[in-house]
Protein backbone atom coordinates (compact mmCIF):
# COMPACT_ATOMS: atom_id res chain seq x y z
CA UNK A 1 58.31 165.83 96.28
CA UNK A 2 59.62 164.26 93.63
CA UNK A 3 63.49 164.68 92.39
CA UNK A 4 64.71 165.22 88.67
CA UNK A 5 67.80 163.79 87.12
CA UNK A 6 69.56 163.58 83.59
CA UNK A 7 70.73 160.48 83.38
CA UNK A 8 73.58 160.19 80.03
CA UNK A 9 73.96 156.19 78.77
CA UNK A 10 77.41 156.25 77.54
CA UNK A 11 78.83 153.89 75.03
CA UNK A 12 82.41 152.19 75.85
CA UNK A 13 83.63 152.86 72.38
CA UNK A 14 82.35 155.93 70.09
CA UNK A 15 81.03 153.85 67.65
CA UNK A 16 78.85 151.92 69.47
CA UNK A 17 75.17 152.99 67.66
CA UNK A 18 77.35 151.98 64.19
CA UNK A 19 79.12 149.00 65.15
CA UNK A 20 76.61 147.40 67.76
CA UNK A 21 76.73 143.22 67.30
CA UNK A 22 73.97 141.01 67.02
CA UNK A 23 74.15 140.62 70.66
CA UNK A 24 74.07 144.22 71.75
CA UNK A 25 71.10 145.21 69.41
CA UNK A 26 69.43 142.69 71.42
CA UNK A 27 70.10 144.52 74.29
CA UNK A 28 69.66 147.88 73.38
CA UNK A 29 65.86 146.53 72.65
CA UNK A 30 65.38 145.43 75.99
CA UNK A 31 66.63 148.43 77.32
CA UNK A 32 63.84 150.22 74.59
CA UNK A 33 61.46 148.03 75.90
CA UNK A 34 62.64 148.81 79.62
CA UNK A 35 62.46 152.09 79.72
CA UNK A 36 58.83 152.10 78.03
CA UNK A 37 57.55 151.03 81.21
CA UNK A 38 58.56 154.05 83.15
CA UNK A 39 57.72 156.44 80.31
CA UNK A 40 54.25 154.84 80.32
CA UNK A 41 54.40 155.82 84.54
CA UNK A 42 55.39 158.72 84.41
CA UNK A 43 58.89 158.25 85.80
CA UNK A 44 60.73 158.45 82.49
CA UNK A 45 59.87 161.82 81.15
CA UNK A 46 61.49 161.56 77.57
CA UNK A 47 64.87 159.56 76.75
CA UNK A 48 66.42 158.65 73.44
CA UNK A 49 69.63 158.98 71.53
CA UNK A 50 71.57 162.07 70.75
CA UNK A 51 73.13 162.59 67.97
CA UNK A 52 76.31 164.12 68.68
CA UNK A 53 78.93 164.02 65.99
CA UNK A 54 81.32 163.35 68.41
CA UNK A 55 79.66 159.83 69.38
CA UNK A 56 75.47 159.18 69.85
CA UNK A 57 74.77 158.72 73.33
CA UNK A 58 71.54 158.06 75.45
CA UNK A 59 69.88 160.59 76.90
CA UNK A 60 66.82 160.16 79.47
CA UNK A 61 65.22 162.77 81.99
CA UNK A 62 63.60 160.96 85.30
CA UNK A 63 61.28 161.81 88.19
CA UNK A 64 61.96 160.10 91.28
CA UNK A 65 61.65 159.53 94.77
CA UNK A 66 64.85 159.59 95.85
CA UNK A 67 68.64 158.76 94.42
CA UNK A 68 68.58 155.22 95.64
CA UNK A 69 65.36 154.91 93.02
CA UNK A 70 67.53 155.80 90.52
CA UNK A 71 70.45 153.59 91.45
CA UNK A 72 68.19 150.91 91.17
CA UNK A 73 66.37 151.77 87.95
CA UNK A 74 69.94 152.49 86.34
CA UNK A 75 71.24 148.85 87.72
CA UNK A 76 68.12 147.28 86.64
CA UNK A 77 68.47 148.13 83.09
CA UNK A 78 69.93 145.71 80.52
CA UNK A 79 71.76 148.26 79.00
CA UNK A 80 73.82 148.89 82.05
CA UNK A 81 75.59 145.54 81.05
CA UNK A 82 77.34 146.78 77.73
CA UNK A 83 77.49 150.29 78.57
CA UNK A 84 77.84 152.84 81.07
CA UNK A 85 75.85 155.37 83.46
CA UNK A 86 76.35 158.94 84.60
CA UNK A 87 73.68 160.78 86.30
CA UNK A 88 73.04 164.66 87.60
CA UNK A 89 70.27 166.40 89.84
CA UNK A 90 68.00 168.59 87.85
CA UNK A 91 66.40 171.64 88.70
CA UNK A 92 63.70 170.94 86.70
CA UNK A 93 61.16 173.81 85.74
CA UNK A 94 57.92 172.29 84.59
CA UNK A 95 55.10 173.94 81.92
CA UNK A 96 52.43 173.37 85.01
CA UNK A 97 54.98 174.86 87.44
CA UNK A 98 55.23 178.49 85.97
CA UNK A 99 52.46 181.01 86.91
């Protein structure tokens, strides 16, 4: 059975999506790019920035087998270098669930 989390990408400074260096663009492309893959598996559900006024942060929703599978997807992501993870169990409630 497979286990939900909402996993939060979380800048180390607030202006990170406005001030982002050469560098770091680079990096948020990969992680793009990374991230693709799982969408296109099924694993990644939906992700992508939010727009809080407070600070835009990365928001993703996952389906895996267990918390070490997210560990490892979270570690394995170039993004993890510049910025940082938080994660949370979901009880998720899916369209083909209800009936």
């Amino acid at each position: 059975m497979k286990k939900y989390y909402a996993i939060k990408l979380n800048p180390r400074r607030a202006d990170f999506a406005q001030t982002m260096t050469a560098q770091e663009r680079i990096i948020m492309q990969q992680h793009i790019g990374y991230w693709k893959l799982y969408l296109d598996k099924g694993v990644m559900l939906i992700f992508g920035p939010v727009l809080d006024p407070k600070g835009t942060y990365g928001l993703g929703i996952v389906a895996v087998d267990s918390e070490e599978e997210l560990k490892e997807l979270l570690h394995n992501d170039p993004a993890a270098t510049i910025n940082d993870y938080e994660y949370h169990p979901m009880l998720a409630v899916m369209a083909d669930s209800i009936g």
